[in-house]
C-alpha atoms as a PDB file:
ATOM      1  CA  UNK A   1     -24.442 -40.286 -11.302  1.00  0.00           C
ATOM      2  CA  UNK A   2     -23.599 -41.046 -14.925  1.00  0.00           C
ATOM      3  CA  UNK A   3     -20.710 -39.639 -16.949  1.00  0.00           C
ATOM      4  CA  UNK A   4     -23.362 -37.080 -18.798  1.00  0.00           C
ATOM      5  CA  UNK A   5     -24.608 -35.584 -15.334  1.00  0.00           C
ATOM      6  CA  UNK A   6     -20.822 -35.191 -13.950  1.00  0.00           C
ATOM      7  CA  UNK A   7     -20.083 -33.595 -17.479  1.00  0.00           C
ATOM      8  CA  UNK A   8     -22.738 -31.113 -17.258  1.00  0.00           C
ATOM      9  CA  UNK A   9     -22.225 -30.668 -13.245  1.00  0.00           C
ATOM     10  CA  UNK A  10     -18.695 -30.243 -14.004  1.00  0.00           C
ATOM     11  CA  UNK A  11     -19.287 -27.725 -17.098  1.00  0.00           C
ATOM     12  CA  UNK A  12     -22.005 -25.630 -14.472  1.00  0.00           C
ATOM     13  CA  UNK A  13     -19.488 -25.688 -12.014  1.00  0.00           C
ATOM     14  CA  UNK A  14     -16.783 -24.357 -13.955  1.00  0.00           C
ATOM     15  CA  UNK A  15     -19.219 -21.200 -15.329  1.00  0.00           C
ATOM     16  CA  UNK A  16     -19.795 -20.552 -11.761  1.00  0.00           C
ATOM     17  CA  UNK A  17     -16.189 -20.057 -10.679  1.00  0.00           C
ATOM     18  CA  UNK A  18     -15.780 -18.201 -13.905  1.00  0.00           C
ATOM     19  CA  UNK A  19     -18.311 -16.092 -13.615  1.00  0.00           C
ATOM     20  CA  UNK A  20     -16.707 -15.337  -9.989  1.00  0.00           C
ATOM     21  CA  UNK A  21     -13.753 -13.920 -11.606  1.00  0.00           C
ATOM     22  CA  UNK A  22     -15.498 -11.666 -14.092  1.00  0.00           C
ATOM     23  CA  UNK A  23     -17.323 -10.812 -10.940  1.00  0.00           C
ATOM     24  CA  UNK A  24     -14.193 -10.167  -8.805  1.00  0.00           C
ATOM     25  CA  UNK A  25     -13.397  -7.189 -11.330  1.00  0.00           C
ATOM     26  CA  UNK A  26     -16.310  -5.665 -11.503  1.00  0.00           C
ATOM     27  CA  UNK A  27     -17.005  -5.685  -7.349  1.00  0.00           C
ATOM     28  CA  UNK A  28     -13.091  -4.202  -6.784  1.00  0.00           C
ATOM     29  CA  UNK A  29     -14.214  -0.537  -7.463  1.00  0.00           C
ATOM     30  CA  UNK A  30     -17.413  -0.527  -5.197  1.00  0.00           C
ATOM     31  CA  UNK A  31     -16.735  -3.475  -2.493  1.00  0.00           C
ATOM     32  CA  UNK A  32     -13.113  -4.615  -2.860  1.00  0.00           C
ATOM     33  CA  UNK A  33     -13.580  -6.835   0.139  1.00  0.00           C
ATOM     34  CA  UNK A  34     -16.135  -8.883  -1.588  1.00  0.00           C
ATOM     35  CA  UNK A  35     -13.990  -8.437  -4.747  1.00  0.00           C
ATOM     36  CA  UNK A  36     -11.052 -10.144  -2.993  1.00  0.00           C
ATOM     37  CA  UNK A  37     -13.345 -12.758  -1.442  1.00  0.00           C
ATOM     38  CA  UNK A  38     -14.693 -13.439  -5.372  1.00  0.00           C
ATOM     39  CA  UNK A  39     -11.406 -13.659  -6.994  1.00  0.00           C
ATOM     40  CA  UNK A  40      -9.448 -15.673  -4.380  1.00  0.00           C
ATOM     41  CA  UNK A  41     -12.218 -18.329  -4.584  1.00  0.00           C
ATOM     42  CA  UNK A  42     -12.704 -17.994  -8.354  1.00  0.00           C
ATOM     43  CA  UNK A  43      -8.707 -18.557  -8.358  1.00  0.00           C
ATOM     44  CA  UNK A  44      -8.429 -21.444  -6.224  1.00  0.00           C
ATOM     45  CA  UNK A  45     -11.079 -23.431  -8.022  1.00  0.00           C
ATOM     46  CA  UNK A  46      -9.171 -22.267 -11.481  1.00  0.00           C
ATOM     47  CA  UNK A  47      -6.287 -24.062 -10.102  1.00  0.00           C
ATOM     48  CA  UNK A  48      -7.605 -27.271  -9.225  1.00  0.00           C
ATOM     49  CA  UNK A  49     -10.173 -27.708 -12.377  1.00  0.00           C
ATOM     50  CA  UNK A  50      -8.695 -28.883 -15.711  1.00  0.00           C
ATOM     51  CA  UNK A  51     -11.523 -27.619 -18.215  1.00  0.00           C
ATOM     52  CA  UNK A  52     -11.646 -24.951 -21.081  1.00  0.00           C
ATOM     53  CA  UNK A  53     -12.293 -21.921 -18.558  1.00  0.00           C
ATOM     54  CA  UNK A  54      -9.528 -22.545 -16.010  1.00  0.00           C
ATOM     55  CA  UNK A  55      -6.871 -20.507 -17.814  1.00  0.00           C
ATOM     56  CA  UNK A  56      -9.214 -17.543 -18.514  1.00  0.00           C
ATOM     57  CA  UNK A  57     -10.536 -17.839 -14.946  1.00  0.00           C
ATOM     58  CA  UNK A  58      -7.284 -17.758 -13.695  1.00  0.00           C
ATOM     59  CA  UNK A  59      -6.467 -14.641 -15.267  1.00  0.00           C
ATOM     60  CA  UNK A  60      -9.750 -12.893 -14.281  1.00  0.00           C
ATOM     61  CA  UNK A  61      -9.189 -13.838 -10.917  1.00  0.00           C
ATOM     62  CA  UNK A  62      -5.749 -12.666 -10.611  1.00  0.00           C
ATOM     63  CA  UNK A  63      -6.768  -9.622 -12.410  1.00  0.00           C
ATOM     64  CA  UNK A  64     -10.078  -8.900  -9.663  1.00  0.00           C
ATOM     65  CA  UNK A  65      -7.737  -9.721  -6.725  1.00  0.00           C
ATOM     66  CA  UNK A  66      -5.122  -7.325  -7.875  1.00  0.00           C
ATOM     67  CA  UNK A  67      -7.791  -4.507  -8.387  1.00  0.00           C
ATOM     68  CA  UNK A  68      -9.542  -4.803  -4.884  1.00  0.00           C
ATOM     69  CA  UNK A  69      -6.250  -4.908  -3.281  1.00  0.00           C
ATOM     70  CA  UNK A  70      -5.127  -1.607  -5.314  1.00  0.00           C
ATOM     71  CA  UNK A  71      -8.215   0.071  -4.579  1.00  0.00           C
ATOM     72  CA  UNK A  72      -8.255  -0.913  -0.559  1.00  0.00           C
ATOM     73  CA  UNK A  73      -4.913   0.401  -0.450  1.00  0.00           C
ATOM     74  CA  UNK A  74      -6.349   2.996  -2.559  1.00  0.00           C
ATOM     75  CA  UNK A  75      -9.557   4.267   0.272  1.00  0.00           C
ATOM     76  CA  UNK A  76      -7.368   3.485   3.279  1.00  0.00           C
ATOM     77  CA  UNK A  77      -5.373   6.584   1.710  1.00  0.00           C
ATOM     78  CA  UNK A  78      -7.967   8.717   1.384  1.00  0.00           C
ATOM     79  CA  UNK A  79      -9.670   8.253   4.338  1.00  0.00           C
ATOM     80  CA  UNK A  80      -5.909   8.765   5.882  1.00  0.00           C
ATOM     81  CA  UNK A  81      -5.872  11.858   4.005  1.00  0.00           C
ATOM     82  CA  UNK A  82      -9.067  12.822   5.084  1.00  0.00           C
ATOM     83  CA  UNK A  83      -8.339  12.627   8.713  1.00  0.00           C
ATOM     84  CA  UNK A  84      -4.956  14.263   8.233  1.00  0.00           C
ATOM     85  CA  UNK A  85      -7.013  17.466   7.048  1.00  0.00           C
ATOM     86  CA  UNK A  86      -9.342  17.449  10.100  1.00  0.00           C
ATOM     87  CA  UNK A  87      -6.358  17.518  12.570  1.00  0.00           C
ATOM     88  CA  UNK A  88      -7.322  14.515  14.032  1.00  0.00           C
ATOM     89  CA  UNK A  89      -3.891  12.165  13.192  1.00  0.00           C
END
């Protein structure tokens, strides 16, 4: 491969994992599973990449994985709550 194609492999690459953090925010208040899944890949890429993106992928990530873990903590509660109410805990 020349320099150019590594550039622009590189440069795809690095959209992708970006692109996996914006992701990770938006899945973390319908499926914060795959929200977690998102941002802790997004966020281990951002760390090992050196290109314009990695800091703001970083911080997307961080903020998606944050989020999903808020809001699983978040419907474990309810559904807790809900069972509470039926008499069944």
């Amino acid at each position: 491969m020349t320099k150019e194609e590594l550039k622009n492999k590189d440069f795809f690459e690095d959209r992708i994992y970006y692109s996996l953090g914006i992701l990770s925010i938006l899945l973390a208040f319908f499926n914060p599973i795959a929200s977690l899944v998102s941002g802790v890949l997004g966020f281990n890429y951002s760390r090992k990449s050196n290109y314009s993106l990695q800091k703001k992928t970083k911080k997307f990530s961080i903020i998606g994985i944050i989020l999903s873990v808020i809001m699983i903590i978040f419907y474990v509660s309810i559904q807790v709550i809900m069972l509470q109410s039926n008499g069944i805990f």
